[in-house]
Protein backbone atom coordinates (compact mmCIF):
# COMPACT_ATOMS: atom_id res chain seq x y z
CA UNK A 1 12.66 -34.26 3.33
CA UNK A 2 10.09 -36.79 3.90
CA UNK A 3 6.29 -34.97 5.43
CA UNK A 4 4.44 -35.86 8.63
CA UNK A 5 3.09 -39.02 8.23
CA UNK A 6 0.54 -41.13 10.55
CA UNK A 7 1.49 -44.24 12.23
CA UNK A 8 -1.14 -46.80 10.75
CA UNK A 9 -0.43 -50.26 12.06
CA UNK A 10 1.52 -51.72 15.38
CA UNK A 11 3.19 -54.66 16.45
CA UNK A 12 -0.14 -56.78 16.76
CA UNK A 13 -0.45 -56.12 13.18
CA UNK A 14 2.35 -57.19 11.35
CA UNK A 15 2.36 -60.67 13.64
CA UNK A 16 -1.49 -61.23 12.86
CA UNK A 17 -1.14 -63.54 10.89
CA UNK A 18 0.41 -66.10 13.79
CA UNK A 19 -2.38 -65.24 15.81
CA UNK A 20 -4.78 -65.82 13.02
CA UNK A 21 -4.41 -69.81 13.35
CA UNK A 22 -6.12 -69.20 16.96
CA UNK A 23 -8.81 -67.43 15.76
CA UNK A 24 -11.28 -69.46 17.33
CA UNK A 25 -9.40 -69.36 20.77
CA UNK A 26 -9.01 -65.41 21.04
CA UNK A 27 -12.56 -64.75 20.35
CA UNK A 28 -13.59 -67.30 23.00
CA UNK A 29 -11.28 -65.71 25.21
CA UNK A 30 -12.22 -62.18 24.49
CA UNK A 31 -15.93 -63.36 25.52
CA UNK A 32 -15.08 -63.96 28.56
CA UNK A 33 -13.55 -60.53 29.05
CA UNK A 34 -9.68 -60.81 28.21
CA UNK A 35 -9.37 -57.29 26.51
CA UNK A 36 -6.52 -57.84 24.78
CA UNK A 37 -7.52 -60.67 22.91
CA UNK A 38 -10.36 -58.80 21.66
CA UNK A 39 -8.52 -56.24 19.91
CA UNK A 40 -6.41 -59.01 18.74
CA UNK A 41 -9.07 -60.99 16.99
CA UNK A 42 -9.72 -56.69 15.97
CA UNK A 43 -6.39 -56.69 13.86
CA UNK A 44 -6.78 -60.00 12.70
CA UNK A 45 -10.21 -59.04 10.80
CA UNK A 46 -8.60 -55.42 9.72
CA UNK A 47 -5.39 -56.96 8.09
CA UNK A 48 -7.57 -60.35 6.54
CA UNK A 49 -4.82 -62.36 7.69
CA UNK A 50 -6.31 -66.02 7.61
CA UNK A 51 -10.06 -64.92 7.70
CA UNK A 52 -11.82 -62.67 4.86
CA UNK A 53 -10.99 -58.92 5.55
CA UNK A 54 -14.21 -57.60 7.74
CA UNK A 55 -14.05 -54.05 8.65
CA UNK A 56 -17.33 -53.93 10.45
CA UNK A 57 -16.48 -57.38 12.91
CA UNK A 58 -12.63 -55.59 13.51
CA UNK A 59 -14.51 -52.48 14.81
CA UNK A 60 -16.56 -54.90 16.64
CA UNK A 61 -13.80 -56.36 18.31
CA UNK A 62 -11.77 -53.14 18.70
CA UNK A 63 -14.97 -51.28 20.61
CA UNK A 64 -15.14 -54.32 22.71
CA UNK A 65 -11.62 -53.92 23.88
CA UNK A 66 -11.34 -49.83 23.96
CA UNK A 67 -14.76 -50.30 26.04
CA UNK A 68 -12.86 -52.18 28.67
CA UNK A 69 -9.85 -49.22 28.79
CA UNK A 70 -7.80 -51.30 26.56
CA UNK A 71 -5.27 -49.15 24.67
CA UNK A 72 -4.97 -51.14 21.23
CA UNK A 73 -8.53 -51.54 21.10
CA UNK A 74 -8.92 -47.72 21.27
CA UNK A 75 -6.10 -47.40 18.42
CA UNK A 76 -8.06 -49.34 16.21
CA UNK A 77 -11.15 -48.62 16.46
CA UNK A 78 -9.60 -44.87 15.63
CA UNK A 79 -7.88 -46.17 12.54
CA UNK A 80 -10.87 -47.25 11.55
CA UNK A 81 -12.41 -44.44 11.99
CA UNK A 82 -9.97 -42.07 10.41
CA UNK A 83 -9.72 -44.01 6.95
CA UNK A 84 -13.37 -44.49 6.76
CA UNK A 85 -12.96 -48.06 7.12
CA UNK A 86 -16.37 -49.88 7.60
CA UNK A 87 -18.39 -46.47 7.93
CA UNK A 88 -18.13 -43.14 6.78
CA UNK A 89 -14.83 -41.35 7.79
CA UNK A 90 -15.11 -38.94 10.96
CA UNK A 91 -12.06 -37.29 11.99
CA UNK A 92 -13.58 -35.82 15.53
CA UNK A 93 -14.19 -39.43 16.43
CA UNK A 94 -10.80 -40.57 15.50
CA UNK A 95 -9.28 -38.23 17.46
CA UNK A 96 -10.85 -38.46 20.62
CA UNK A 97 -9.92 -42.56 20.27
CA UNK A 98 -6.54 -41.78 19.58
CA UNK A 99 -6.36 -39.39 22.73
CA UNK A 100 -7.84 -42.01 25.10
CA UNK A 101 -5.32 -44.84 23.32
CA UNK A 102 -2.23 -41.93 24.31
CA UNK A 103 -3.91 -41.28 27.80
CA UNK A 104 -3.47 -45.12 28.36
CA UNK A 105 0.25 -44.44 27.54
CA UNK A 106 0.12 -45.91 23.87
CA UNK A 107 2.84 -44.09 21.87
CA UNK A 108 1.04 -44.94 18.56
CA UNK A 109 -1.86 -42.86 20.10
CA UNK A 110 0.41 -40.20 21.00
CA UNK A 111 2.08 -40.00 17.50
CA UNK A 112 -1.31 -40.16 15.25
CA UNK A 113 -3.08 -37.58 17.97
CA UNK A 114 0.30 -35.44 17.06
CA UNK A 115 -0.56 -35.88 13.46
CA UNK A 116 -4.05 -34.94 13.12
CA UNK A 117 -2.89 -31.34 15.17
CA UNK A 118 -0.57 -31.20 12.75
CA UNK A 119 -2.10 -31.50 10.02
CA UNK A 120 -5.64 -30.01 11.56
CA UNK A 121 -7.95 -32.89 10.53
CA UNK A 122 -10.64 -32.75 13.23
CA UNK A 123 -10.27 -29.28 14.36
CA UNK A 124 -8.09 -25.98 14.01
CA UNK A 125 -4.01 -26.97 13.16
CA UNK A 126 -2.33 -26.46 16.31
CA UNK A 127 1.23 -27.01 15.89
CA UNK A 128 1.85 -26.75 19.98
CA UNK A 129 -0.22 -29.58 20.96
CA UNK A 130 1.29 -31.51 17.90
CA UNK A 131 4.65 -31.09 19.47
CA UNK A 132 3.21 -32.31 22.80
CA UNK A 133 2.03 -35.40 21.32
CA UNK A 134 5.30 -36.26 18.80
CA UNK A 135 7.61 -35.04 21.84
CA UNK A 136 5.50 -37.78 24.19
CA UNK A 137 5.56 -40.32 21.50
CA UNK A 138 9.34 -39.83 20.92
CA UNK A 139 10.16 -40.25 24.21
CA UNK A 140 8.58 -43.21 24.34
CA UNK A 141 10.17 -44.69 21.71
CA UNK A 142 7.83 -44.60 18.63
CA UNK A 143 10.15 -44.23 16.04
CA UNK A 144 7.41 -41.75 13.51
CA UNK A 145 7.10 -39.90 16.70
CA UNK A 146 10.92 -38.96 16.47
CA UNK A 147 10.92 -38.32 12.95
CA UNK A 148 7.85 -36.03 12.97
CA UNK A 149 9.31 -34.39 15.82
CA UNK A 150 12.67 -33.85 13.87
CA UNK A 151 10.62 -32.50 11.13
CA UNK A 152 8.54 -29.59 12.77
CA UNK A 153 12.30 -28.47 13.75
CA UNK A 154 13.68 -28.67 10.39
CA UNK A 155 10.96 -26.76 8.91
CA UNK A 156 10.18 -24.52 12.07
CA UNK A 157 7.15 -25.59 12.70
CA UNK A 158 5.65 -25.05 16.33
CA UNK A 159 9.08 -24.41 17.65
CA UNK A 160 12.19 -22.33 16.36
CA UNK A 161 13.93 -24.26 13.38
CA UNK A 162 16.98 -26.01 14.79
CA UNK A 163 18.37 -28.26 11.99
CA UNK A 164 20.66 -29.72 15.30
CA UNK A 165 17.58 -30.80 17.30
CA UNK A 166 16.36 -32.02 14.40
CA UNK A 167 19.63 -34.03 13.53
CA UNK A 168 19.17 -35.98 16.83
CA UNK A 169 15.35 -36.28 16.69
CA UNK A 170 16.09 -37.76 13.15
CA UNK A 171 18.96 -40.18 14.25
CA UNK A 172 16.77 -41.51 17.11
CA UNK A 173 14.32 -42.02 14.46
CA UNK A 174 16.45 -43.80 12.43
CA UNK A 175 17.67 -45.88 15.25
CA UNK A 176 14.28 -47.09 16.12
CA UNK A 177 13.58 -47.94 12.27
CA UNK A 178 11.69 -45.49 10.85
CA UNK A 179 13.22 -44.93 6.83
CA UNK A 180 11.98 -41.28 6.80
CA UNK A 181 14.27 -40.23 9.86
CA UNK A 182 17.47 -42.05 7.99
CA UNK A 183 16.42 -40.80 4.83
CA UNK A 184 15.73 -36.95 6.46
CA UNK A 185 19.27 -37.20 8.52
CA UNK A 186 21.25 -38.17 5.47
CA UNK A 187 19.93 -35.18 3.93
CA UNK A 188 21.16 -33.28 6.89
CA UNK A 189 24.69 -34.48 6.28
CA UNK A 190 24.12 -34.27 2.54
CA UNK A 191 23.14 -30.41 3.11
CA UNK A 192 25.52 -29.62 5.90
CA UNK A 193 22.84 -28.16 8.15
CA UNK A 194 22.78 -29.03 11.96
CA UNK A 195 25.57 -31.23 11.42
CA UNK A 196 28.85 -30.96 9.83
CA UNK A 197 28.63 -31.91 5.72
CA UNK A 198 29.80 -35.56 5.25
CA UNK A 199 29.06 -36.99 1.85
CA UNK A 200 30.05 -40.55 3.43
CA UNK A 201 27.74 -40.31 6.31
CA UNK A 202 24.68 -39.17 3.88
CA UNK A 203 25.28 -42.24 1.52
CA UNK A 204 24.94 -44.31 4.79
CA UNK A 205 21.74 -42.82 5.76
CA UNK A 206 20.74 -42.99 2.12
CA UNK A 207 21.59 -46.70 2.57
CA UNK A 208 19.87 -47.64 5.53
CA UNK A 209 16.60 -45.56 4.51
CA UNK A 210 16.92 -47.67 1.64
CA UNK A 211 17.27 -50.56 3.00
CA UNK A 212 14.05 -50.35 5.02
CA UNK A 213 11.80 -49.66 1.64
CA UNK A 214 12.10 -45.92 1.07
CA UNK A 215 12.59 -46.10 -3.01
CA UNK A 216 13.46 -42.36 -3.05
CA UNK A 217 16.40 -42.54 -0.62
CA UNK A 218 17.99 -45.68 -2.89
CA UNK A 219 18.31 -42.87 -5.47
CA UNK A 220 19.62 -40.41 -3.75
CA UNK A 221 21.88 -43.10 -2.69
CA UNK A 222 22.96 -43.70 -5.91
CA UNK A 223 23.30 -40.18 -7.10
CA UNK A 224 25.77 -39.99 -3.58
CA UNK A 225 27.84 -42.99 -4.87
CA UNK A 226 29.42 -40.48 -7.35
CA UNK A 227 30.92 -37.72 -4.79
């Protein structure tokens, strides 16, 4: 089954490079105190979408906006912060951004705060305030959030293993698009735990994991195709 892993980019992201072509306009607008266009002109320096990658001006940008109780900006500036992008890596720092990006109510925040308990970068593991976070991430519909969820149930981790809560967690997951909760339900099926074994429903799991980019699910797909 696929391990925890930490959501690293958002919506803002994978669009920046259609805001890129109003570079100009965002930072103006972020001067005069629009928030959100400040942590916008953030992810447009992080990915290098139309302008020269600049890890120092998106942290810039992303303080700006997390300094004004902006969400995103907080995100960010904790990604930033938790690669070691643009200055040396500091986990404390990058969690206490992440916790004021899920206090705001931003799901990505909950889900990476959930990882870094989990996987007890910053301070002591703590698999009960990892749960917290991927349970308050799930239910607001971050799809990694589900799928991390699913997987401290699978392996019993910070609650009883339940291979049935984890089946659900894991088809909610794969619902929203995440390839590790497809790939980790077909697996299910494949197995027969939590759910009843179907060979045919695994292969379609397999299929859709695959079909998002997960390269290991497209051959246990094919290895499926056989039975």
């Amino acid at each position: 089954m696929k391990n925890i892993s930490i959501v690293v980019f958002w919506v803002m992201f994978a669009f920046s490079f259609l805001y890129s072509s109003g570079m100009g306009r965002y930072e103006k607008i972020c001067k005069n105190g629009d928030s959100s266009a400040c942590a916008i002109v953030g992810v447009i320096y992080l990915s290098g979408n139309g302008v020269k990658q600049n890890y120092i001006k998106a942290a810039e940008f992303f303080k700006k906006s997390c300094n004004n109780r902006y969400s995103e900006g907080c995100l960010g500036l904790g990604i930033l912060y938790y690669y070691g992008y643009g200055f040396a890596q500091d986990y404390g720092k990058a969690k206490e951004l992440f916790g004021k990006s899920c206090t705001s109510n931003n799901i990505d925040g909950c889900s990476n705060l959930g990882l870094m308990y989990a996987k007890g970068r910053g301070e002591n593991q703590d698999w009960a305030k990892a749960k917290k976070y991927f349970d308050r991430a799930c239910s607001g519909g971050d799809a990694k959030g589900c799928s991390n969820l699913g997987l401290m149930y699978a392996k019993g981790k910070g609650a009883a293993r339940n291979f049935k809560k984890a089946s659900f967690l894991y088809d909610r997951a794969c619902e929203l698009g995440s390839s590790a909760g497809c790939s980790n339900l077909a697996y299910l099926y494949a197995e027969g735990r939590g759910v009843e074994a179907n060979y045919n429903r695994a292969r379609t799991y397999y299929k859709k994991a695959c079909d998002l980019g997960d390269r290991n699910a497209c051959a246990n797909f094919s290895v499926l195709k056989s039975k």
